[in-house]
Each structure stands twice: as structure tokens, then as C-alpha cells.
C-alpha atoms as a PDB file:
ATOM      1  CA  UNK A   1      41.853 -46.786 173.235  1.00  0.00           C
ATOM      2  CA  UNK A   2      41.791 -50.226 174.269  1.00  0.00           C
ATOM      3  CA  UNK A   3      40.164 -53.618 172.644  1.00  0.00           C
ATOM      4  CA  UNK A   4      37.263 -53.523 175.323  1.00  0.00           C
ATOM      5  CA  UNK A   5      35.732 -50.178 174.256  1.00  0.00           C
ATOM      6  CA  UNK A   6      35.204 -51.722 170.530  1.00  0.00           C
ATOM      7  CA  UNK A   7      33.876 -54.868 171.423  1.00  0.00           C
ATOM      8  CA  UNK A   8      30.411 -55.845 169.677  1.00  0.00           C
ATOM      9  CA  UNK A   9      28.251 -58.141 171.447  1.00  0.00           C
ATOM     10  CA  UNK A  10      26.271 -58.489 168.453  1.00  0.00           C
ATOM     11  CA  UNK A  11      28.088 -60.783 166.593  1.00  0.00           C
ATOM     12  CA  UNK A  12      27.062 -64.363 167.216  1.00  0.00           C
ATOM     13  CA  UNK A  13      29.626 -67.123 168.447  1.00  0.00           C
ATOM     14  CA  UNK A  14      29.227 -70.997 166.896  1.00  0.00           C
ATOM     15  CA  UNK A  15      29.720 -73.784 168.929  1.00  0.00           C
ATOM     16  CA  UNK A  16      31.190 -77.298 167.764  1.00  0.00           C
ATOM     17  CA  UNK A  17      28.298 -78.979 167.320  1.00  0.00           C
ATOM     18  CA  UNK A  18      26.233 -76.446 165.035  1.00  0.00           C
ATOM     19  CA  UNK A  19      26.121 -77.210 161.152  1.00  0.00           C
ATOM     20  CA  UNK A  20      27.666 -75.576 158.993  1.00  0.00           C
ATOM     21  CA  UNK A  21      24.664 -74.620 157.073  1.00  0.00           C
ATOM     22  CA  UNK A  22      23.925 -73.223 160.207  1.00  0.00           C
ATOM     23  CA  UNK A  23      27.727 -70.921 160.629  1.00  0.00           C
ATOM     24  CA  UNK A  24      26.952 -70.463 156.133  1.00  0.00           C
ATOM     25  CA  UNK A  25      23.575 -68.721 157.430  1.00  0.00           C
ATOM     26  CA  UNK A  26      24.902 -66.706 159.885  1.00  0.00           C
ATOM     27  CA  UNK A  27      28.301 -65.427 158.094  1.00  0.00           C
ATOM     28  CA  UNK A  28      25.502 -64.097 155.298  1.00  0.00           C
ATOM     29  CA  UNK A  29      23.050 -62.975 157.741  1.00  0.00           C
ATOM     30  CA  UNK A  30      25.846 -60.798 159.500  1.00  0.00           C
ATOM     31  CA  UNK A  31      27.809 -59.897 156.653  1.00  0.00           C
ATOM     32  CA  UNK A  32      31.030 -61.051 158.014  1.00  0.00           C
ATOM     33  CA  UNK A  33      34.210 -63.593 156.693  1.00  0.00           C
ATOM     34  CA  UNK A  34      34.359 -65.214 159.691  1.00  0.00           C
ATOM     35  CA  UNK A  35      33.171 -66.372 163.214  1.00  0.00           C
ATOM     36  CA  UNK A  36      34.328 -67.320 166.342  1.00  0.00           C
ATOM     37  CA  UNK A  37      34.068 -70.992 167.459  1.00  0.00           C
ATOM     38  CA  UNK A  38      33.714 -71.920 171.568  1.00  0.00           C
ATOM     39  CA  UNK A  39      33.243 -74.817 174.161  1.00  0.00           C
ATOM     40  CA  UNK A  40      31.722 -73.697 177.330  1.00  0.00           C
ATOM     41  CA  UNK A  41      32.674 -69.982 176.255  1.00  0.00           C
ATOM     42  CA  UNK A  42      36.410 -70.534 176.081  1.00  0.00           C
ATOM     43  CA  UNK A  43      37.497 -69.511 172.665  1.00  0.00           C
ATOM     44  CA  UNK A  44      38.561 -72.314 170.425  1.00  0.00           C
ATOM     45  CA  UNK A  45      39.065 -69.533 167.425  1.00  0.00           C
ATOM     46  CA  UNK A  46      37.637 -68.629 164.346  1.00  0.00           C
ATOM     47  CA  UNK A  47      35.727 -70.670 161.537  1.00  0.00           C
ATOM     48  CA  UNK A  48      36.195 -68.523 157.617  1.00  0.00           C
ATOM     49  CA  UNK A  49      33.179 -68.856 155.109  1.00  0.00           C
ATOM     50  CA  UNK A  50      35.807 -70.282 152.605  1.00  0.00           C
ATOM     51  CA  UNK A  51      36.527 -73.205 154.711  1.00  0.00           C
ATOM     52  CA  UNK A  52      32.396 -74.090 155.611  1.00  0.00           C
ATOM     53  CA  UNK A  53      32.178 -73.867 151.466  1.00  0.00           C
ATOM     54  CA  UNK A  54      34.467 -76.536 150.999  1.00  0.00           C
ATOM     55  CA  UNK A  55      32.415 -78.993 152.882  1.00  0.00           C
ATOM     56  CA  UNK A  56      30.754 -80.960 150.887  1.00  0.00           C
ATOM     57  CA  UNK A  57      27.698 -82.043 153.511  1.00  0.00           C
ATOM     58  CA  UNK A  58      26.315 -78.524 154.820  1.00  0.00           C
ATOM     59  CA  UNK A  59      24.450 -81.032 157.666  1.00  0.00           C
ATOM     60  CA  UNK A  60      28.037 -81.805 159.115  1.00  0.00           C
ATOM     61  CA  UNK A  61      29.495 -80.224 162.230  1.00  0.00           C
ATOM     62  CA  UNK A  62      31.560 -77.813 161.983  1.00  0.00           C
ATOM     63  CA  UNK A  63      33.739 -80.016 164.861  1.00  0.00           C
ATOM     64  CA  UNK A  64      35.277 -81.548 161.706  1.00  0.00           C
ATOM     65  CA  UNK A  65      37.017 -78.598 160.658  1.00  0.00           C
ATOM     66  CA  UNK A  66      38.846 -77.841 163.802  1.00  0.00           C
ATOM     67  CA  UNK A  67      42.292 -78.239 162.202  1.00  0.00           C
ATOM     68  CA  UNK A  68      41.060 -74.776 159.942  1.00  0.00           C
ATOM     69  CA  UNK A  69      40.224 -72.814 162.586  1.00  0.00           C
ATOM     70  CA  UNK A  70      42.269 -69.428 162.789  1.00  0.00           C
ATOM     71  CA  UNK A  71      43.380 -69.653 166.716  1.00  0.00           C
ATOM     72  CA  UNK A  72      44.487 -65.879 166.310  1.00  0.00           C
ATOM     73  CA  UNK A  73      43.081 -63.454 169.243  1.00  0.00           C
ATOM     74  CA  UNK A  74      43.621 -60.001 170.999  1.00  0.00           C
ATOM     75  CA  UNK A  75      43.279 -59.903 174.682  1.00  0.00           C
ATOM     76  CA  UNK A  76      40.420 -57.151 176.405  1.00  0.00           C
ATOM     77  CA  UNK A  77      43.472 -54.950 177.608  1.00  0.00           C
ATOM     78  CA  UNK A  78      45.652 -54.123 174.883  1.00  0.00           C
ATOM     79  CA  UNK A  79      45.348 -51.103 172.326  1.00  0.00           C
ATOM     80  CA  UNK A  80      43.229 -51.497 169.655  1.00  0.00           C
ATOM     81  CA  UNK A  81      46.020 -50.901 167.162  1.00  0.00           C
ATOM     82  CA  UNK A  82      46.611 -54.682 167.754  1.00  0.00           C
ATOM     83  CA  UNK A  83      43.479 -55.213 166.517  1.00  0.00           C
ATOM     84  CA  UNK A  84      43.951 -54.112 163.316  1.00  0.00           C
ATOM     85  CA  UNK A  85      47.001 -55.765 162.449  1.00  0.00           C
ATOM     86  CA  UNK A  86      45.635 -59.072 163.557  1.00  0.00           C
ATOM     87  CA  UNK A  87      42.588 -57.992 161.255  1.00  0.00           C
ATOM     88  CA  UNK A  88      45.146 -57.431 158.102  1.00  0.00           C
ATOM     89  CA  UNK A  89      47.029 -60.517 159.329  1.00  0.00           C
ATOM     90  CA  UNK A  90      44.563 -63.015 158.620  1.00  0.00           C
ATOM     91  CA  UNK A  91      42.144 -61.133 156.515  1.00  0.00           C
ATOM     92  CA  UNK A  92      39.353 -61.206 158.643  1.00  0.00           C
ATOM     93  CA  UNK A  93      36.414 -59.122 159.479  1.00  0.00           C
ATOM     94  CA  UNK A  94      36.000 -59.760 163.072  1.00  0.00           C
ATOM     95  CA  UNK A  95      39.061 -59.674 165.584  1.00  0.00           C
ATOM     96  CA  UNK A  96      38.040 -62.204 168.789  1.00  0.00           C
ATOM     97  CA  UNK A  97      38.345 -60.621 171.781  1.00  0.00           C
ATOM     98  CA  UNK A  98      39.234 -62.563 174.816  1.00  0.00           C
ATOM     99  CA  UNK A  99      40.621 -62.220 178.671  1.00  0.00           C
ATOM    100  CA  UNK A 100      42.648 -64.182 180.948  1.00  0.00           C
ATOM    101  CA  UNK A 101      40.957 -67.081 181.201  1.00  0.00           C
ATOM    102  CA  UNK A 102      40.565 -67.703 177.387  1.00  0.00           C
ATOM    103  CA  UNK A 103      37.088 -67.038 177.348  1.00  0.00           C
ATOM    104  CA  UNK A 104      35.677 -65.003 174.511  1.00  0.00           C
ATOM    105  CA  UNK A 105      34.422 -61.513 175.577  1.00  0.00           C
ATOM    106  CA  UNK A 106      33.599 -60.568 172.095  1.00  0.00           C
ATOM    107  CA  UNK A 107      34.367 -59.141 169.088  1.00  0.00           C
ATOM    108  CA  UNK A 108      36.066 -55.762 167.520  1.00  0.00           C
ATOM    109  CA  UNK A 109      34.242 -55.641 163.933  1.00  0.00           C
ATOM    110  CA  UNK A 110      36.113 -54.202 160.648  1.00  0.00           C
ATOM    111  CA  UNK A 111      33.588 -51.538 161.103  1.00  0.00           C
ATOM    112  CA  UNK A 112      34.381 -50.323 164.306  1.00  0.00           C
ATOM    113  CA  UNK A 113      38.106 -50.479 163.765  1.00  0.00           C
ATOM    114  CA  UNK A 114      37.854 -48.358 161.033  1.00  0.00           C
ATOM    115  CA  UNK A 115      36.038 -45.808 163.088  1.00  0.00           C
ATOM    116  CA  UNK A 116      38.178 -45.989 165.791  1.00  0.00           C
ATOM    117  CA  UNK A 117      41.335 -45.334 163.227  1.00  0.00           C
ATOM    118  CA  UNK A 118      39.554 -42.255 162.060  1.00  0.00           C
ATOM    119  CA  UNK A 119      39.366 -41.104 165.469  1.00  0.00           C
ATOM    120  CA  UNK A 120      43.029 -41.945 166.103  1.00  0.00           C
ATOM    121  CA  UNK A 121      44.295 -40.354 163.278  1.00  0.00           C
ATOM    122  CA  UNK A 122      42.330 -37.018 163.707  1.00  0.00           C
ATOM    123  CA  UNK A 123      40.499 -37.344 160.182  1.00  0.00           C
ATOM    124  CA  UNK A 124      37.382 -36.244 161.932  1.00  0.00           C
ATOM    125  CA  UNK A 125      38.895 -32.880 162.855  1.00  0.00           C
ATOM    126  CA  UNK A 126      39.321 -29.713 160.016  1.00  0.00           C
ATOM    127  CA  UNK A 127      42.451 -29.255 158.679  1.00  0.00           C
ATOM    128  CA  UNK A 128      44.802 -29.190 155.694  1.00  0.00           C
ATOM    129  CA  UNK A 129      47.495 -32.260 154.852  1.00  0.00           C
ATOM    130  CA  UNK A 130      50.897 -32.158 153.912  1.00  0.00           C
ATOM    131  CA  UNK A 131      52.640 -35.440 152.519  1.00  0.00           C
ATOM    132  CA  UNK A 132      56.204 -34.839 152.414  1.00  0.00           C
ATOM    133  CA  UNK A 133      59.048 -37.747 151.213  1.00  0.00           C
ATOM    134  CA  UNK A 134      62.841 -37.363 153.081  1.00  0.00           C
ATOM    135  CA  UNK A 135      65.867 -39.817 154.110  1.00  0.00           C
ATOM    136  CA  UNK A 136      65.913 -40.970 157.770  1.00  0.00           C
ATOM    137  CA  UNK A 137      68.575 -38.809 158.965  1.00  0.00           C
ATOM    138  CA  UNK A 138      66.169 -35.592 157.897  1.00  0.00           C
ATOM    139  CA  UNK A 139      63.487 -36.537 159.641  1.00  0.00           C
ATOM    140  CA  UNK A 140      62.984 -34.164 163.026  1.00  0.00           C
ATOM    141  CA  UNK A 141      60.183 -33.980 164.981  1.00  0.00           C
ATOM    142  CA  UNK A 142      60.984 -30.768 166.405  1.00  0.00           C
ATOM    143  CA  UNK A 143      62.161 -28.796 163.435  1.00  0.00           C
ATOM    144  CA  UNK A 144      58.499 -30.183 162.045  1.00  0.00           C
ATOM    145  CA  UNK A 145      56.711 -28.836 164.429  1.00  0.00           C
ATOM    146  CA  UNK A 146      58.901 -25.813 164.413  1.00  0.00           C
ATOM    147  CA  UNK A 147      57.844 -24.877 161.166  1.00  0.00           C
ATOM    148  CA  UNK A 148      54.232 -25.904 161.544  1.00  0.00           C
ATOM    149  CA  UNK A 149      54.035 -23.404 164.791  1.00  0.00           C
ATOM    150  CA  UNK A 150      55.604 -20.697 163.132  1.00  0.00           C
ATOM    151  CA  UNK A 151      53.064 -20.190 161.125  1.00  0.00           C
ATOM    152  CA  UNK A 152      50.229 -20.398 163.818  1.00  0.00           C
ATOM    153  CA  UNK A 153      49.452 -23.599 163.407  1.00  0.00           C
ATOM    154  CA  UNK A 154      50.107 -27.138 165.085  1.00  0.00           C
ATOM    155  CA  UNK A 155      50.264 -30.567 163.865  1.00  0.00           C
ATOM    156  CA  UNK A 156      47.007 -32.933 165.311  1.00  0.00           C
ATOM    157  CA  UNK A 157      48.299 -36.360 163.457  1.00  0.00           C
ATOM    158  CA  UNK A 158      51.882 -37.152 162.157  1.00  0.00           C
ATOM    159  CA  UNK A 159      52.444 -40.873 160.757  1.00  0.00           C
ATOM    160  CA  UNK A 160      55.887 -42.276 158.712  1.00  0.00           C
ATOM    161  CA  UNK A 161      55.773 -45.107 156.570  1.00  0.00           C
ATOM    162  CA  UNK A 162      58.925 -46.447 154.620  1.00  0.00           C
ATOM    163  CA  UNK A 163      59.079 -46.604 151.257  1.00  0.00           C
ATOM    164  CA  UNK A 164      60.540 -50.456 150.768  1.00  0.00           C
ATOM    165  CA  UNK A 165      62.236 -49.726 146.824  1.00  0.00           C
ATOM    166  CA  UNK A 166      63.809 -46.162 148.062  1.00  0.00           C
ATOM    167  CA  UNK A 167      64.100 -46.818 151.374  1.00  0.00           C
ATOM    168  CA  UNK A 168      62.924 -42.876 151.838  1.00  0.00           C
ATOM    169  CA  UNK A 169      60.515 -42.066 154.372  1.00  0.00           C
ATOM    170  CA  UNK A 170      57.559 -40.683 153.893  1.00  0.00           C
ATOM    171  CA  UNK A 171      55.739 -38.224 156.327  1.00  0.00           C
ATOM    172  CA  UNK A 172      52.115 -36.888 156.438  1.00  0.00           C
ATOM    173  CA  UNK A 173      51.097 -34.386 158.240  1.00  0.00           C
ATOM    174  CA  UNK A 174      47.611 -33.216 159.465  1.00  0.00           C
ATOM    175  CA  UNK A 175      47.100 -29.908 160.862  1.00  0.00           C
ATOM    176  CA  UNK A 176      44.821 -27.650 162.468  1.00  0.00           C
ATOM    177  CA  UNK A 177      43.657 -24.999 159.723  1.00  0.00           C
ATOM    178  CA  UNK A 178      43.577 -25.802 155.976  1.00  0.00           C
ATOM    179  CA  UNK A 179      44.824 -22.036 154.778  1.00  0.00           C
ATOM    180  CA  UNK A 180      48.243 -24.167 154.529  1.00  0.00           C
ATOM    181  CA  UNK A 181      50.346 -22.133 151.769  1.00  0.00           C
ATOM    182  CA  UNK A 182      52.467 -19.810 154.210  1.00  0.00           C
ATOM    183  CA  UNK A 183      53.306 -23.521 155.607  1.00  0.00           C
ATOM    184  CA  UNK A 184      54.020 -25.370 152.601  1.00  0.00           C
ATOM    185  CA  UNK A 185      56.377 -22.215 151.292  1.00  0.00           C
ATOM    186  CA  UNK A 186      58.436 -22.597 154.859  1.00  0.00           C
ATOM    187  CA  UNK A 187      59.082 -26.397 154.298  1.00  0.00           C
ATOM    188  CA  UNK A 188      60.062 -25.274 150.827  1.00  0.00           C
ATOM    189  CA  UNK A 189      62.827 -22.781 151.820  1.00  0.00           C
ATOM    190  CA  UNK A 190      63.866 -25.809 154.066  1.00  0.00           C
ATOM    191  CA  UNK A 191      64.464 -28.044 151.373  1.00  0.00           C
ATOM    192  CA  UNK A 192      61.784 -30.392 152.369  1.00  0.00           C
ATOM    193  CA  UNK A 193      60.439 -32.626 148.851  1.00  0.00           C
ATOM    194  CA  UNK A 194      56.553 -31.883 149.181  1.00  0.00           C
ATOM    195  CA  UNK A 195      54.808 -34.857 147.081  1.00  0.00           C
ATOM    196  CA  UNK A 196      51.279 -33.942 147.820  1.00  0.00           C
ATOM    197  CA  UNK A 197      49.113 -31.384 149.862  1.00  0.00           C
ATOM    198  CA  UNK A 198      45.599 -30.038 150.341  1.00  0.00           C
ATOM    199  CA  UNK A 199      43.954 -27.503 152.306  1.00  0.00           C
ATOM    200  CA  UNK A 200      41.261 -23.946 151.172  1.00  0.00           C
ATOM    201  CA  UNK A 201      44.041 -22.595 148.717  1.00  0.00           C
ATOM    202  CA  UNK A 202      43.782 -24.632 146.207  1.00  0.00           C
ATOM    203  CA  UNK A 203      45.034 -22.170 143.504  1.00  0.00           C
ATOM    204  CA  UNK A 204      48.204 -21.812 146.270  1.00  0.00           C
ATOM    205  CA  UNK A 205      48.557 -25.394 144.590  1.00  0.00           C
ATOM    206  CA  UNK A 206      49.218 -24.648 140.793  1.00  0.00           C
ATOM    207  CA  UNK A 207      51.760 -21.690 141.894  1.00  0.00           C
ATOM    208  CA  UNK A 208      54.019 -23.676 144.151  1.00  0.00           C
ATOM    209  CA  UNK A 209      53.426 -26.640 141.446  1.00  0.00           C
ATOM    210  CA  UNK A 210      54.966 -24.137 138.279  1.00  0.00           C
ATOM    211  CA  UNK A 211      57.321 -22.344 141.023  1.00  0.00           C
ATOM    212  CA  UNK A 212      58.968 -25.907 141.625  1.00  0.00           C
ATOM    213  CA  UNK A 213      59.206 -26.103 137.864  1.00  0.00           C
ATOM    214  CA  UNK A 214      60.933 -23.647 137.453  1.00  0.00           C
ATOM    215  CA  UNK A 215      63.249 -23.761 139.799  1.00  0.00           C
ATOM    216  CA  UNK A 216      63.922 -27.613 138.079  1.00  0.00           C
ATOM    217  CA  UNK A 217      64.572 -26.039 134.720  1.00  0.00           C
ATOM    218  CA  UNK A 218      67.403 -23.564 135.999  1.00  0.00           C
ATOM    219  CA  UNK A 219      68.722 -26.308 137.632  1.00  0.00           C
ATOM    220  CA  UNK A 220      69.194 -27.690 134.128  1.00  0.00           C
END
């Protein structure tokens, strides 16, 4: 999905000369940390409510705080994943949306990037979740999915994050039916370390939970 199919018109843009009691208004009107500043529609960049409450004369311009602005941007064309890590960059509600020219489009809203991650990550569909923790060299896409398909199921969503103390990696998996226990048991007999999971069988939960146990106590 690109940064043009989230963009919100709705959003109003300041321009140098308005007040800042006038940019205050609007960034509590819309609910929003910050707004985009232009001149003749080319994007100049964005104006945070923390900076227009450090003014001391709400009458000023907000031309005067020029030198605060947040220049930061994502062009029409790119994914929308860049959207969201300019958005946890600089803390910001709104992500400015502009095109070659350096004129501001619009504007991707927290809102709608949260919607559109939902969408990416398959949360909407039904299915159970397995959160498994490995080294590097374990992780295998195919013998995943291997496992996952053996037991008539496949995997919709598969992210990895690194774990920054251990250095471990840590893998969740979303798949297509919830009835997950045959699948957790077959990542088991693998040797795979299962942290978390969640699908229908919920009692399936307490027996692998005592089984692993137990198998830790005759390791003793």
C-alpha cells in the first residue's frame, strides 16, 4: 500500500502568517500534535502544539517559529511503512505527504496508519498466534512453514524482531485456523522455545504449559 491511498484531506494546513492562537485552535479542534506549515502550497514542514505553547504572545505569527518546524516528510509514492517510522521518529500524529515538486498533497493520520497496519499484518483475519523465541542461525522460513502446512494450515503474517539484551530473535506467527495445538506440539518435537500462544484450545494451553514442566524437572 502506498502513502497516497492514506492521505486525509481533512486535516487543515497553516500558513506563515496565521497566529498561533489560530494553529492552538486548530491542533485542539482536530485532535492532533501537529500541523503542517506552507507558502504557496509547497511544504515548509510541520509546526508541534508544544512549540505554539511556548510563545508567549498567542497574536504572533507563527513565521517566528520557523527554526522549530519539523521539515520531516514522506513522498506520495513510497509504502506506507515509511510512514510510520517517520510517525515514531518524531512523535507526531500526522505524517506530511508531499510529491515532486515539494508541494504538500496531504496528510497520513495516526489513525489511518494504524488501520492500515492492521490490514498489513492480517489482524483482521481469524486465526490463532504463535510467539516463538530462537538464535539467528535457527530461524527457517521454510521449515516454518513446513510445519505450519503439515498440519493443514498456513501462515497469513510472520514478523521477527530482535531482542537487543539476548540478541535472540523472536518470531510470531499468525495463522489461518485457531484449533492450533496439533501445531504447537510439532514445533515442540522440533525443539522450537514457544513463549506465548493463543487460539480455541485454550485448555490445550495448561497441558503443554505442565508437559514443559515436566520435562524441565527431569532435566534436573
Amino acid at each position: 500500500m502506498l502513502t497516497a491511498e492514506l492521505i486525509n484531506n481533512n486535516i487543515p494546513r497553516l500558513q506563515l502568517q496565521d497566529s498561533v492562537s489560530k494553529a492552538l485552535q486548530l491542533i485542539n479542534d482536530y485532535r492532533v500534535t501537529h500541523l503542517p506549515v506552507v507558502t504557496e502550497d509547497k511544504y515548509l514542514g510541520m509546526i508541534s502544539e508544544d512549540d505554539l505553547m511556548d510563545v508567549e504572545a498567542e497574536k504572533g505569527t507563527i513565521e517566528f517559529l520557523q527554526e522549530n518546524f519539523i521539515t520531516a516528510s514522506v513522498k506520495e509514492n513510497e509504502h506506507f511503512l515509511n510512514a510510520v517510522k517517520c510517525s515514531n521518529q518524531f512523535e507526531t500524529t500526522i505524517v506530511p505527504v508531499t510529491n515532486e515538486e515539494k508541494e504538500l498533497v496531504g496528510v497520513i493520520t495516526v489513525t489511518d496508519l494504524l488501520k492500515a497496519l492492521g490490514d498489513f499484518s492480517g489482524a483482521n483475519e481469524i486465526g490463532g498466534i504463535i510467539v516463538m523465541e530462537m538464535e539467528r542461525s535457527q530461524f527457517s522460513i521454510s521449515e516454518i512453514s513446513r510445519i505450519v502446512e503439515s498440519n493443514d494450515a498456513t501462515v497469513l503474517h510472520l514478523n521477527t524482531t530482535i531482542q537487543p539484551d539476548t540478541g535472540f530473535l523472536t518470531v510470531s506467527l499468525h495463522l489461518s485456523k485457531k484449533e492450533i495445538a496439533a501445531i504447537v506440539s510439532a514445533f515442540e518435537r522440533y525443539e522450537y522455545d514457544i513463549i506465548y500462544y493463543f487460539g480455541d484450545e485454550k485448555f490445550e494451553n495448561e497441558i503443554h504449559s505442565n508437559y514443559r514442566h515436566l520435562m524441565s524437572y527431569l532435566d534436573i
